[in-house]
C-alpha atoms as a PDB file:
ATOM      1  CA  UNK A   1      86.393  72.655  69.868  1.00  0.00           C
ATOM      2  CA  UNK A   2      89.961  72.070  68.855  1.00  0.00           C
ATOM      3  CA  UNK A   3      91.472  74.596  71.653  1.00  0.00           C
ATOM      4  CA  UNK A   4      89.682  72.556  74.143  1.00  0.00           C
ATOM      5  CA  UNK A   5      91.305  69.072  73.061  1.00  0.00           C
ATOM      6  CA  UNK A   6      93.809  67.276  75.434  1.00  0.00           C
ATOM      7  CA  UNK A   7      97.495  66.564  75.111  1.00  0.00           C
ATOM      8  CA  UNK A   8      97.388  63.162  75.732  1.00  0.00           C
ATOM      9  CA  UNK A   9     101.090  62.334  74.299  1.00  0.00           C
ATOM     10  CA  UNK A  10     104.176  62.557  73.912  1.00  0.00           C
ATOM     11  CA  UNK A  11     104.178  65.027  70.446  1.00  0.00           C
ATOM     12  CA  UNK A  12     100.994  66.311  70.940  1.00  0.00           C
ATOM     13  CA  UNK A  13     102.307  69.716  72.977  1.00  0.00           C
ATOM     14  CA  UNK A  14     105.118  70.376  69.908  1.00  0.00           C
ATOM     15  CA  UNK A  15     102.385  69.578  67.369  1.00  0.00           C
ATOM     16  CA  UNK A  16      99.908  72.194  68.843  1.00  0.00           C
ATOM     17  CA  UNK A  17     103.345  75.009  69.219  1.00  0.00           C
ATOM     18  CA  UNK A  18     104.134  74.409  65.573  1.00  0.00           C
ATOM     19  CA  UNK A  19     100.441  74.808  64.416  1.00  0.00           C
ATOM     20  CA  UNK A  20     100.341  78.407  66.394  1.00  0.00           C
ATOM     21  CA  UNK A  21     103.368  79.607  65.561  1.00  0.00           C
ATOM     22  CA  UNK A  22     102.629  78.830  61.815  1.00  0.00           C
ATOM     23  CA  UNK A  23      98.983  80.766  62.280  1.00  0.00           C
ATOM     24  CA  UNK A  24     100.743  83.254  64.395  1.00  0.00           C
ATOM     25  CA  UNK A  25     103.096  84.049  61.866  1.00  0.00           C
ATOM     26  CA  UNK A  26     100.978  84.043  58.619  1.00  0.00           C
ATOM     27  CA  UNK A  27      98.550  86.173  60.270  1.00  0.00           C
ATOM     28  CA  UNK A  28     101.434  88.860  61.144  1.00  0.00           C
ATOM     29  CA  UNK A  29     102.520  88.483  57.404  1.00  0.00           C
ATOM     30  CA  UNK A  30      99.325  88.466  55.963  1.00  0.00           C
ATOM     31  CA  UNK A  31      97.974  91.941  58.527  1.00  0.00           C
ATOM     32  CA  UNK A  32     101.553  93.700  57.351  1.00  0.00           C
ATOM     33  CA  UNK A  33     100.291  92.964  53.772  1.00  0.00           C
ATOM     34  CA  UNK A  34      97.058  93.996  53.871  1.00  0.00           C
ATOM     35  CA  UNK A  35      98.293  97.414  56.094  1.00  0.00           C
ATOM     36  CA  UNK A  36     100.605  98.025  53.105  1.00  0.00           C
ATOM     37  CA  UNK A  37      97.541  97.732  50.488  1.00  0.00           C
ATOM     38  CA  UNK A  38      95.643  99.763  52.542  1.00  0.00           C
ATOM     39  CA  UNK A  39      97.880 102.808  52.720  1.00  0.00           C
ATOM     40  CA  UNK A  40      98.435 102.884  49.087  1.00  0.00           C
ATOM     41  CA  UNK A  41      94.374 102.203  48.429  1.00  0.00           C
ATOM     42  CA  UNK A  42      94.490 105.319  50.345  1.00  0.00           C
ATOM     43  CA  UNK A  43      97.347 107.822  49.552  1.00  0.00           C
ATOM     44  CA  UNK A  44      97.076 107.071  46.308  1.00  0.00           C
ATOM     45  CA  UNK A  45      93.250 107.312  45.697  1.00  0.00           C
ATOM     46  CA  UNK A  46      91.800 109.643  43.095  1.00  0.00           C
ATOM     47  CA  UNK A  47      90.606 112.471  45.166  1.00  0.00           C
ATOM     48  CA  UNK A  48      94.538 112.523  46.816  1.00  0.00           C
ATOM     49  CA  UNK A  49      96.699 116.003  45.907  1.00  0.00           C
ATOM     50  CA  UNK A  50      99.956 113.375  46.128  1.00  0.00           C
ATOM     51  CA  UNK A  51     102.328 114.384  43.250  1.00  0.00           C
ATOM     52  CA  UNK A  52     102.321 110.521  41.188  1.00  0.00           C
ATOM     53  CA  UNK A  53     104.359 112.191  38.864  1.00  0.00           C
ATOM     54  CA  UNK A  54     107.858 111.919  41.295  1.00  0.00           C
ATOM     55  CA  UNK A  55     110.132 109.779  40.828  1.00  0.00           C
ATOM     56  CA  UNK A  56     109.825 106.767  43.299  1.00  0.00           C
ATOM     57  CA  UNK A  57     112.140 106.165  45.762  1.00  0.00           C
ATOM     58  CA  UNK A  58     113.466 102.851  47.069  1.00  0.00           C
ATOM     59  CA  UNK A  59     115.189 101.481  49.896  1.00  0.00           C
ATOM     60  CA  UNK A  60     116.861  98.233  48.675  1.00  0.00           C
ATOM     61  CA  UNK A  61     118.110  97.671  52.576  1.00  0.00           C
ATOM     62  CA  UNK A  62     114.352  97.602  53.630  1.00  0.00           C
ATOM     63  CA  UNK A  63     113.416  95.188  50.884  1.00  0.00           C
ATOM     64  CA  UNK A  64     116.457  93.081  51.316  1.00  0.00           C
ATOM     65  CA  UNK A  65     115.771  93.236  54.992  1.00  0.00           C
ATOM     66  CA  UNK A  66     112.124  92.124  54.617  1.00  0.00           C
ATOM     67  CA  UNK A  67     113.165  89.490  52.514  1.00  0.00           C
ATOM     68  CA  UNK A  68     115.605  87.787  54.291  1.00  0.00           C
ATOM     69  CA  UNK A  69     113.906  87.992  57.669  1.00  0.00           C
ATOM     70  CA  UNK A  70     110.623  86.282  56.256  1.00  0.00           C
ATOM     71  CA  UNK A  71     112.743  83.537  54.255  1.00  0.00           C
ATOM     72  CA  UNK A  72     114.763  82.643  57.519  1.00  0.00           C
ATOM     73  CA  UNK A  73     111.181  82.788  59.633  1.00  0.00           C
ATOM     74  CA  UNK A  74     109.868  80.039  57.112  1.00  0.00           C
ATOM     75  CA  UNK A  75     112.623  78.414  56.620  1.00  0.00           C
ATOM     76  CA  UNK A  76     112.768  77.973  60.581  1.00  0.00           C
ATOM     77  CA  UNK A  77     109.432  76.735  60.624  1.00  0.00           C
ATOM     78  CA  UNK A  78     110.310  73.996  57.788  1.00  0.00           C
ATOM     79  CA  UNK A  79     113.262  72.452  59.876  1.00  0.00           C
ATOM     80  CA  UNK A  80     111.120  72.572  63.010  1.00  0.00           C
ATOM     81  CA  UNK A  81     108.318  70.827  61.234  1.00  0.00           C
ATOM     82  CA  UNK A  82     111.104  68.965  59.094  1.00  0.00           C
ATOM     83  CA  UNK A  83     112.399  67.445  62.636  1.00  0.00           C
ATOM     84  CA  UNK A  84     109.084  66.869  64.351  1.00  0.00           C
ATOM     85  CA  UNK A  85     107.977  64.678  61.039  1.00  0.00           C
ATOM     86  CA  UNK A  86     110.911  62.581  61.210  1.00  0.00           C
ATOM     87  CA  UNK A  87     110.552  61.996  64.659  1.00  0.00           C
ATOM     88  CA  UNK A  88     107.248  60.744  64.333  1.00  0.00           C
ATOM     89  CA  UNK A  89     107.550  58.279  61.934  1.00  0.00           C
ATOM     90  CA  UNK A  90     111.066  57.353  63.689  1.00  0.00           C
ATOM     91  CA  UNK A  91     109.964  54.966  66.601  1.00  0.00           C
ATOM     92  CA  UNK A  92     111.887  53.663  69.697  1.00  0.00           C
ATOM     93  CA  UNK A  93     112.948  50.404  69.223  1.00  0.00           C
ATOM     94  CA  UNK A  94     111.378  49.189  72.493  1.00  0.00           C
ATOM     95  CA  UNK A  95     107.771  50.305  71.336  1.00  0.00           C
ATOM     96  CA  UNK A  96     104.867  47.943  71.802  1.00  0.00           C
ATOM     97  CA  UNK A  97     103.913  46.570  68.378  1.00  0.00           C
ATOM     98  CA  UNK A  98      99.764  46.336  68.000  1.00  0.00           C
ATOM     99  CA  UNK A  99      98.802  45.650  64.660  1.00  0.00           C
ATOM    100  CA  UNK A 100      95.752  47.605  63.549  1.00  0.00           C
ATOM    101  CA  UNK A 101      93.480  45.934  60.434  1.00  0.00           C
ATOM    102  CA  UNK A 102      90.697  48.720  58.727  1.00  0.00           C
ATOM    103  CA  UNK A 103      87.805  47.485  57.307  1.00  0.00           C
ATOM    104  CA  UNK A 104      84.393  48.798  56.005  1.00  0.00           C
ATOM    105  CA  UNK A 105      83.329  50.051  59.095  1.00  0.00           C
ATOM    106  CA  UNK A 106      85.470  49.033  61.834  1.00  0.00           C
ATOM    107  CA  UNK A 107      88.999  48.937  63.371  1.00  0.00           C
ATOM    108  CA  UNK A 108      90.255  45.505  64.017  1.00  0.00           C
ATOM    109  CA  UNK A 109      92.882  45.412  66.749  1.00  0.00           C
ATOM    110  CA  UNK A 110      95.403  42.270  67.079  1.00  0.00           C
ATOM    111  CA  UNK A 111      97.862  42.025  69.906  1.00  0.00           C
ATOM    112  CA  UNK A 112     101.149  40.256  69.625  1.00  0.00           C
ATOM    113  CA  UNK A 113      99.608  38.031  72.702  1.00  0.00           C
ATOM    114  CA  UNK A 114      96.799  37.179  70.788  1.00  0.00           C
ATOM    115  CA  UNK A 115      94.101  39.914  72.287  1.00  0.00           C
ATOM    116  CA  UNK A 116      91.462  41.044  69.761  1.00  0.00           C
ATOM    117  CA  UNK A 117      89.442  43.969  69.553  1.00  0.00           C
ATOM    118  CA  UNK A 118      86.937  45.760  67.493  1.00  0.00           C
ATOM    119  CA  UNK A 119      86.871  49.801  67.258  1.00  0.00           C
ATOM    120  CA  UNK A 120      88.501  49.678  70.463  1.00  0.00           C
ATOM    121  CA  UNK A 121      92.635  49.839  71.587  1.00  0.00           C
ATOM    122  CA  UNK A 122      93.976  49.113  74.315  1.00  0.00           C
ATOM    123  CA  UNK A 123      97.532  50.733  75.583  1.00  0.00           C
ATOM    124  CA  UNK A 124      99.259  51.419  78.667  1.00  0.00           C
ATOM    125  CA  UNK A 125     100.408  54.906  79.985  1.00  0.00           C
ATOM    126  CA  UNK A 126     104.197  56.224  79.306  1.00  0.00           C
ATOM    127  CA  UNK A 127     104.858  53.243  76.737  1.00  0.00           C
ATOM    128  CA  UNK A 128     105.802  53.823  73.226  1.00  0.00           C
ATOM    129  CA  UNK A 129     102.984  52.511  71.007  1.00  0.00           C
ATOM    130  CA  UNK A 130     103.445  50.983  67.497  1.00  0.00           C
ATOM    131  CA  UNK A 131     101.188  50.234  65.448  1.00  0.00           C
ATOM    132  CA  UNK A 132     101.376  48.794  62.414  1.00  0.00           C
ATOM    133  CA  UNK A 133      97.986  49.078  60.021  1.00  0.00           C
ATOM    134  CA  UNK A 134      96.876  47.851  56.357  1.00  0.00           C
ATOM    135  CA  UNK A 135      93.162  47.618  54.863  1.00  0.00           C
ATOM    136  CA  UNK A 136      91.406  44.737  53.668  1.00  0.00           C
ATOM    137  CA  UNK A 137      89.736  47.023  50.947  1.00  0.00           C
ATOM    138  CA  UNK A 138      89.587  50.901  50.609  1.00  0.00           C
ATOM    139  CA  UNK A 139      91.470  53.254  52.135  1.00  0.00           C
ATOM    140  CA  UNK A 140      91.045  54.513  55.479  1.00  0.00           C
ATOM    141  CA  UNK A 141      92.646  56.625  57.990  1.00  0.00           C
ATOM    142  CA  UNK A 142      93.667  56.100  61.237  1.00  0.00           C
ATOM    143  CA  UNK A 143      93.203  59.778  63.640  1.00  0.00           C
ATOM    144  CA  UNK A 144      93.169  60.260  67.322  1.00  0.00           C
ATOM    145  CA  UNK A 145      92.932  64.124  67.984  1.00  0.00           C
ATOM    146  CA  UNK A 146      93.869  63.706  71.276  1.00  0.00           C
ATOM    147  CA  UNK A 147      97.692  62.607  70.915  1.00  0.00           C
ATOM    148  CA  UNK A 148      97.700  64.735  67.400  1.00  0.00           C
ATOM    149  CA  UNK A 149      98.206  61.624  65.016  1.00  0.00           C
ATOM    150  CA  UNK A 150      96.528  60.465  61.908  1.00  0.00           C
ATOM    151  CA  UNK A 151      97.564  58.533  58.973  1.00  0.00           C
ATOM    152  CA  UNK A 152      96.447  56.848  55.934  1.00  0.00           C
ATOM    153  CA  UNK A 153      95.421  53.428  56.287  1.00  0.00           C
ATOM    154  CA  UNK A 154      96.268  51.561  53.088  1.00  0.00           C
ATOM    155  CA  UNK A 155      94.983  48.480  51.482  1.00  0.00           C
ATOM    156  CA  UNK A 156      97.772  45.870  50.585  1.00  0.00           C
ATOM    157  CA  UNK A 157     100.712  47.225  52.442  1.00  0.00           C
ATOM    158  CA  UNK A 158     101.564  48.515  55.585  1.00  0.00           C
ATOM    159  CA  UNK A 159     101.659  51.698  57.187  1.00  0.00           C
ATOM    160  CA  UNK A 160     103.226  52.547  60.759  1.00  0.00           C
ATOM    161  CA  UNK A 161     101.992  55.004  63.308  1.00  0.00           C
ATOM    162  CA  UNK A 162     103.911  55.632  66.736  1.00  0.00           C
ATOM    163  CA  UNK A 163     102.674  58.042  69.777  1.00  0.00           C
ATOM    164  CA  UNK A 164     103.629  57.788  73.289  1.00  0.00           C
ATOM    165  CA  UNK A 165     100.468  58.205  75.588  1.00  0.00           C
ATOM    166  CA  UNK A 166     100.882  60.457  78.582  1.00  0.00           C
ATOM    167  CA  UNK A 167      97.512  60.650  80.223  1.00  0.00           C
ATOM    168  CA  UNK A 168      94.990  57.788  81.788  1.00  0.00           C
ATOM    169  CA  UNK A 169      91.875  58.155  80.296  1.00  0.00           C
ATOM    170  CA  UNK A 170      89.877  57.451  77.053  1.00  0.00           C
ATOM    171  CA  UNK A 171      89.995  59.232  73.765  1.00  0.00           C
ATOM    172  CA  UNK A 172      88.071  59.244  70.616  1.00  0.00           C
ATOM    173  CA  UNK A 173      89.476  56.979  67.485  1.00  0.00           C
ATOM    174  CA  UNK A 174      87.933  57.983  64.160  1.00  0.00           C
ATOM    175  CA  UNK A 175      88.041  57.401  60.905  1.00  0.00           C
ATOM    176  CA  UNK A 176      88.884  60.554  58.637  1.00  0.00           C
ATOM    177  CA  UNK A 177      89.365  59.024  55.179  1.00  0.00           C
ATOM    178  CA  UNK A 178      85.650  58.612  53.509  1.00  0.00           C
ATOM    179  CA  UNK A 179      85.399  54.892  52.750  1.00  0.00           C
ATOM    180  CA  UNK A 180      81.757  54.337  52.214  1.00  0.00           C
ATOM    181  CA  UNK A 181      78.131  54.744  53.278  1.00  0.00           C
ATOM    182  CA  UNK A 182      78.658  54.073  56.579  1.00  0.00           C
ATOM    183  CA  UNK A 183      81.888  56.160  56.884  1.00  0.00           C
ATOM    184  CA  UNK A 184      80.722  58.177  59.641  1.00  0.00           C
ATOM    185  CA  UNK A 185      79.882  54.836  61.899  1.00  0.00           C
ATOM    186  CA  UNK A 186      83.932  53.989  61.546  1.00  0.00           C
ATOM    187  CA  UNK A 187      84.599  55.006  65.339  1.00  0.00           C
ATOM    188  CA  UNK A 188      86.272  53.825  68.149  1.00  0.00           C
ATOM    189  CA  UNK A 189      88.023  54.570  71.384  1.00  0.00           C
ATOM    190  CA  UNK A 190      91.424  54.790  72.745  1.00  0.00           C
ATOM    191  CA  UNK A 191      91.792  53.537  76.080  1.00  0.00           C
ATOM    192  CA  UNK A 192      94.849  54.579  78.211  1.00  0.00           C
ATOM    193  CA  UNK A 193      95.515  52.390  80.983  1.00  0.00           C
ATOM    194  CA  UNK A 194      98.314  52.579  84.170  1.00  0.00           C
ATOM    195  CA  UNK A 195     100.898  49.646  83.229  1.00  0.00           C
ATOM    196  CA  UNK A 196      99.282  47.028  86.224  1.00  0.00           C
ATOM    197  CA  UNK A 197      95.915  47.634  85.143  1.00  0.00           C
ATOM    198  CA  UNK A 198      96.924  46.823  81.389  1.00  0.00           C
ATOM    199  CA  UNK A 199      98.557  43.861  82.345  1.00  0.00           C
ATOM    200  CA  UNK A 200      95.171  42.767  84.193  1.00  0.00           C
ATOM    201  CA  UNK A 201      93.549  43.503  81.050  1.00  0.00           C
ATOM    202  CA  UNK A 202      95.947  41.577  78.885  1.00  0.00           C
ATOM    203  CA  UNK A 203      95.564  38.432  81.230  1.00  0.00           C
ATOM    204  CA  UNK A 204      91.477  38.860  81.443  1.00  0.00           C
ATOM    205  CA  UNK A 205      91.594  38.834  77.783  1.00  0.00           C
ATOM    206  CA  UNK A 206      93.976  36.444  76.699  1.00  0.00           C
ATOM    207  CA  UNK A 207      93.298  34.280  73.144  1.00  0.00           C
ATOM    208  CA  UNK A 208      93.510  31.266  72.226  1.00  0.00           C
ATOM    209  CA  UNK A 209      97.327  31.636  71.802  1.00  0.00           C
ATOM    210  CA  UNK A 210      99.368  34.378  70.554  1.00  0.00           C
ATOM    211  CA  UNK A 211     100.162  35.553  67.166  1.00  0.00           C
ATOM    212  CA  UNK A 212     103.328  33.388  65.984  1.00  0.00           C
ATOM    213  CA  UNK A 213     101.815  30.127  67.273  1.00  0.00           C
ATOM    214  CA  UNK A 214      98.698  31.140  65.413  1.00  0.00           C
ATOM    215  CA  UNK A 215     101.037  32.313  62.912  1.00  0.00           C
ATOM    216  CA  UNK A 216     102.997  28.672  62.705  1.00  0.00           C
ATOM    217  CA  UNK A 217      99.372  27.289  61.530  1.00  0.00           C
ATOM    218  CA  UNK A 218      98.685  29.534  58.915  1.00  0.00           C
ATOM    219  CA  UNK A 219     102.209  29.196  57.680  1.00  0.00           C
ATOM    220  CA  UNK A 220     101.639  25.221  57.364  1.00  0.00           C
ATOM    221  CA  UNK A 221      97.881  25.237  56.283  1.00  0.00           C
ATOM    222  CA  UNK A 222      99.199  27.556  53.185  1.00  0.00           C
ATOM    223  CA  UNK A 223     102.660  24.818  52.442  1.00  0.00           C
ATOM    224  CA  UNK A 224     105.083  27.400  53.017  1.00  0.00           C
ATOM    225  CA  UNK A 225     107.372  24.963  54.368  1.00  0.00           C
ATOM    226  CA  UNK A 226     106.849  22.983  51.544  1.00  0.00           C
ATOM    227  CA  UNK A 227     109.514  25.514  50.248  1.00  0.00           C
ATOM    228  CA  UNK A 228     111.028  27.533  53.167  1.00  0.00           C
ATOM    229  CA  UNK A 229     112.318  24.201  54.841  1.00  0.00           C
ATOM    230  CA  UNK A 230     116.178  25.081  55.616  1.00  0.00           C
ATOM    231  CA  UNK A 231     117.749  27.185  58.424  1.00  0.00           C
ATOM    232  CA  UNK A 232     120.821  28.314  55.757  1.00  0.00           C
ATOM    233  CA  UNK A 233     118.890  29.650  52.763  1.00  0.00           C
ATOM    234  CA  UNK A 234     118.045  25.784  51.741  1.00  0.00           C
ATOM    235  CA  UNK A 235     114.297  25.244  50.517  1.00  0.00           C
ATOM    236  CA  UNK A 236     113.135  21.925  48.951  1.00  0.00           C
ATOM    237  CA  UNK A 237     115.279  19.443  47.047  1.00  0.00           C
ATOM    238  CA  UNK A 238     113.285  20.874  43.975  1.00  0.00           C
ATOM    239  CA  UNK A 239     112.342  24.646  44.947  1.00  0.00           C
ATOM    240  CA  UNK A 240     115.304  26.739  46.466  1.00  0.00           C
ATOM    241  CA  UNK A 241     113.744  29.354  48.742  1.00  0.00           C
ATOM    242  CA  UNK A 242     115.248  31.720  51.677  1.00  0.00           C
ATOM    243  CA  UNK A 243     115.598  30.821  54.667  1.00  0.00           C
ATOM    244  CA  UNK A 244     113.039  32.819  57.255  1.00  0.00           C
ATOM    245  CA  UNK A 245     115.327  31.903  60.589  1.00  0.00           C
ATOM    246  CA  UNK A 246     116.436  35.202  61.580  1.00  0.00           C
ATOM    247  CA  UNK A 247     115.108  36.987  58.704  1.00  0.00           C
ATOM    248  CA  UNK A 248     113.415  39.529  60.680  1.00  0.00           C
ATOM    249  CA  UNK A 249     115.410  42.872  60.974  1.00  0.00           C
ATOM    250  CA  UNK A 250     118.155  41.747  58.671  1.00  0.00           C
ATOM    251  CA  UNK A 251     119.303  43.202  55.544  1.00  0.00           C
ATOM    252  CA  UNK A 252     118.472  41.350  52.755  1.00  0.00           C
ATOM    253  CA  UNK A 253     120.399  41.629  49.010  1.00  0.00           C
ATOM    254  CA  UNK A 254     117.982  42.067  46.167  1.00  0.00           C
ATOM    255  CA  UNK A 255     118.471  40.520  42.867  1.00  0.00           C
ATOM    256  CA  UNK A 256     118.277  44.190  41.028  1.00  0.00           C
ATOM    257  CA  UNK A 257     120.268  45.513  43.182  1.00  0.00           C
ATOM    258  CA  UNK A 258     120.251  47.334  46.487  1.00  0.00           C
ATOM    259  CA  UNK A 259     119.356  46.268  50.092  1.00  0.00           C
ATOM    260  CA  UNK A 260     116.229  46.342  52.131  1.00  0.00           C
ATOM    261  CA  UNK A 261     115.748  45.819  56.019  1.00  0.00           C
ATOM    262  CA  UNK A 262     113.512  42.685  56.418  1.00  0.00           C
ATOM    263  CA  UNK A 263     110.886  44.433  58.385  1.00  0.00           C
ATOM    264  CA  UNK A 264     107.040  44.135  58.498  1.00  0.00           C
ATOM    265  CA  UNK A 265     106.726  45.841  55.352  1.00  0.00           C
ATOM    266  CA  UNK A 266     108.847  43.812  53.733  1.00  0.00           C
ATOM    267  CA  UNK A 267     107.442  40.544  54.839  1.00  0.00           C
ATOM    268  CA  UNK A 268     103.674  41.471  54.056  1.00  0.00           C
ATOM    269  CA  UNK A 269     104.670  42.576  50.492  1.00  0.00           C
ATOM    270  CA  UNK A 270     107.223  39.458  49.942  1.00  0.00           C
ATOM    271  CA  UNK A 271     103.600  37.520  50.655  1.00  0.00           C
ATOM    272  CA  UNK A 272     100.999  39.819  48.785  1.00  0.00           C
ATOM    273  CA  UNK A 273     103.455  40.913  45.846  1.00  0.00           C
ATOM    274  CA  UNK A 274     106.850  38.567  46.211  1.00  0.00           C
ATOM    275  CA  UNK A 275     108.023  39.913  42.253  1.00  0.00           C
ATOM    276  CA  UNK A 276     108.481  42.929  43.352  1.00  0.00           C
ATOM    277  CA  UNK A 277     111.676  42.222  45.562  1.00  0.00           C
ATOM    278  CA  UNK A 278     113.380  39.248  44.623  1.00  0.00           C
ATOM    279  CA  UNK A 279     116.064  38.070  47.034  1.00  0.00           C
ATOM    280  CA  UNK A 280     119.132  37.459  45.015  1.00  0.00           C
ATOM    281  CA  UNK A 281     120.762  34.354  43.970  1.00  0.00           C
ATOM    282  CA  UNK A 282     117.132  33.019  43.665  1.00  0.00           C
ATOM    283  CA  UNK A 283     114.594  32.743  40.887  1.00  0.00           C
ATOM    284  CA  UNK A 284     111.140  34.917  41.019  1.00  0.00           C
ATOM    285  CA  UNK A 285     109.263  31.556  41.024  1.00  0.00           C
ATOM    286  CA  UNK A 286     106.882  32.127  44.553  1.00  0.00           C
ATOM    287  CA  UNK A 287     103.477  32.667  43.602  1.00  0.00           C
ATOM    288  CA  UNK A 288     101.786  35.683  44.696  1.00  0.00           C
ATOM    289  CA  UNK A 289      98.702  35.145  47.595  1.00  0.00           C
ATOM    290  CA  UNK A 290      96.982  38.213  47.600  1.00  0.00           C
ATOM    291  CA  UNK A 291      93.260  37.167  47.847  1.00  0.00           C
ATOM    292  CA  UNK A 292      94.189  33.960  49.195  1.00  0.00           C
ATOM    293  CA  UNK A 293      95.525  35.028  52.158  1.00  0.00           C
ATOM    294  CA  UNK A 294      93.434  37.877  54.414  1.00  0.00           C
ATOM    295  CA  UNK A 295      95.067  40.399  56.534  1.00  0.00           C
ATOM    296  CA  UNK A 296      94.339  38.809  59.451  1.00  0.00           C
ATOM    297  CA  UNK A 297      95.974  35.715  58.897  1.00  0.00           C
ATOM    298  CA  UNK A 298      99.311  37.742  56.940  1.00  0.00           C
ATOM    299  CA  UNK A 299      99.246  39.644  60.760  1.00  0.00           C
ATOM    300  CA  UNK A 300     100.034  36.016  62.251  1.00  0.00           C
ATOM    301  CA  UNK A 301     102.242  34.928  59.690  1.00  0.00           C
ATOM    302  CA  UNK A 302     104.641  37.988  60.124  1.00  0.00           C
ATOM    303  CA  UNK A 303     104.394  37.742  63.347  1.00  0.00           C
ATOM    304  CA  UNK A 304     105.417  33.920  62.973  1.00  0.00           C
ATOM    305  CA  UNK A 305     108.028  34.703  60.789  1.00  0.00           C
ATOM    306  CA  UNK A 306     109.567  37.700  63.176  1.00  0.00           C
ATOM    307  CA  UNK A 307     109.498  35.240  66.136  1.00  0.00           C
ATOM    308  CA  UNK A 308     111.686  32.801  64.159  1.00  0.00           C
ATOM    309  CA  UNK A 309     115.310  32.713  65.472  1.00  0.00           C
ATOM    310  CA  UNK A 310     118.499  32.329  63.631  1.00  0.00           C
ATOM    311  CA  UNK A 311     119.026  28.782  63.543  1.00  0.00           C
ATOM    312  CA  UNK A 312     115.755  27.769  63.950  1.00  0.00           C
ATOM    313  CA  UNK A 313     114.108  25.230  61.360  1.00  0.00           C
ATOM    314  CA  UNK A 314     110.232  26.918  60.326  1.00  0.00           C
END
């Protein structure tokens, strides 16, 4: 039952207050309206003496009272829920970054040290968690009842998803978007571990390298430095690209106009879709590599690219 769930973050306590006081509420509004109905079914039903002839009297302070309490109640509840909504898609900027891949009928977990998992994550207790997700074909959605989050999981571009677990233990991961056949086999577990023990965990299950050296390879099997060669904005003597050095977390000019903050949205679509954002002062000549290049591999490459510092030659 939902009443019996745990609060196993951060939000999850506000979440749960804003749901009741919303039901709480609607059902007082809702059991005033229906008391109202009701005494009129019944004074004014066909077998009532009541004179329906007399002229009706009205009380504009009771109506403007009724209105403008009820307006101010809702409107409360919008900024609360206005606030809580920005807050959770607001994360701290020392959160853990786990990247998070959905695919017919699994969860695919990458860690920025090169840890995989499948339908299973792995986070430590009283640590900001953020993930960052995409799909490698329909859309998904990413729900853990438990710390109150869930979110759409979207095939070729990235969606973020921050909670702050509170409580050792492990929790359910499901998928509630239907994505096929097999949607209800799209299950996992969340499992919330004391900082030491995560660490242990980390070190037991250590890969082959982490993400931006794995990243480095991808970015020279596909000849990206055949173009993004410079450290100043330089690219080949014949194909002037950006430069990537430092290009994480910057803002970045755009050839129609505007600004956008290089972050991991920005680098997967610069890859999947690079028209769509031109960088200006440069021509929209890079060739797209969605299908070429899968999720998994775009993971490493941004995570390449963010560990490149300014300065540094690719």
């Amino acid at each position: 039952m939902m009443l019996s769930l745990p609060r196993a973050s951060e939000n999850a306590a506000e979440v749960d207050h804003l749901l009741w006081a919303l039901l709480i509420i609607s059902a007082a509004v809702l059991a005033l309206v229906m008391a109202l109905l009701l005494r009129y079914i019944v004074k004014y039903r066909a077998s009532s003496e009541f004179d329906r002839g007399a002229e009706a009297q009205k009380s504009w302070r009771f109506e403007s009272a009724w209105t403008a309490a009820t307006l101010l109640i809702f409107l409360g509840l919008f900024v609360w829920g206005a606030r809580l909504y920005v807050r959770l898609f607001d994360p701290p900027r020392d959160a853990l970054t786990i990247y998070v891949i959905g695919k017919q009928w699994m969860w695919k977990v990458e860690h920025i040290g090169g840890q995989r998992e499948i339908n299973s994550l792995h986070v430590p207790v009283g640590r900001a968690i953020l993930l960052v997700m995409t799909s490698e074909d329909v859309i998904h959605d990413f729900s853990v009842p438990a710390f109150r989050v869930k979110h759409d999981v979207l095939p070729d571009r990235y969606e973020t998803l921050w909670f702050t677990p509170t409580r050792v233990g492990t929790y359910r991961l499901y998928c509630t978007q239907f994505c096929g056949v097999d949607h209800a086999k799209m299950h996992g577990e969340v499992v919330v571990m004391s900082p030491p023990a995560f660490e242990r965990w980390l070190a037991q299950n250590g890969g082959a390298g982490d993400l931006a050296r794995e990243g480095r390879a991808v970015f020279l099997r596909f000849g990206c430095g055949g173009c993004h060669v410079g450290t100043a904005g330089e690219g080949s003597a014949t194909v002037p690209a950006p430069s990537l050095a430092g290009l994480y977390g910057s803002p970045v000019p755009l050839a129609g106009g505007g600004v956008v903050v290089a972050d991991e949205r920005y680098l997967h679509d610069s890859i999947v879709d690079p028209g769509r954002e031109v960088v200006a002062g440069y021509e929209p000549i890079m060739p797209s590599f969605a299908g070429q290049i899968g999720e998994e591999d775009i993971v490493k490459l941004v995570a390449y690219i963010k560990s490149l510092a300014p300065g540094e030659r690719p």
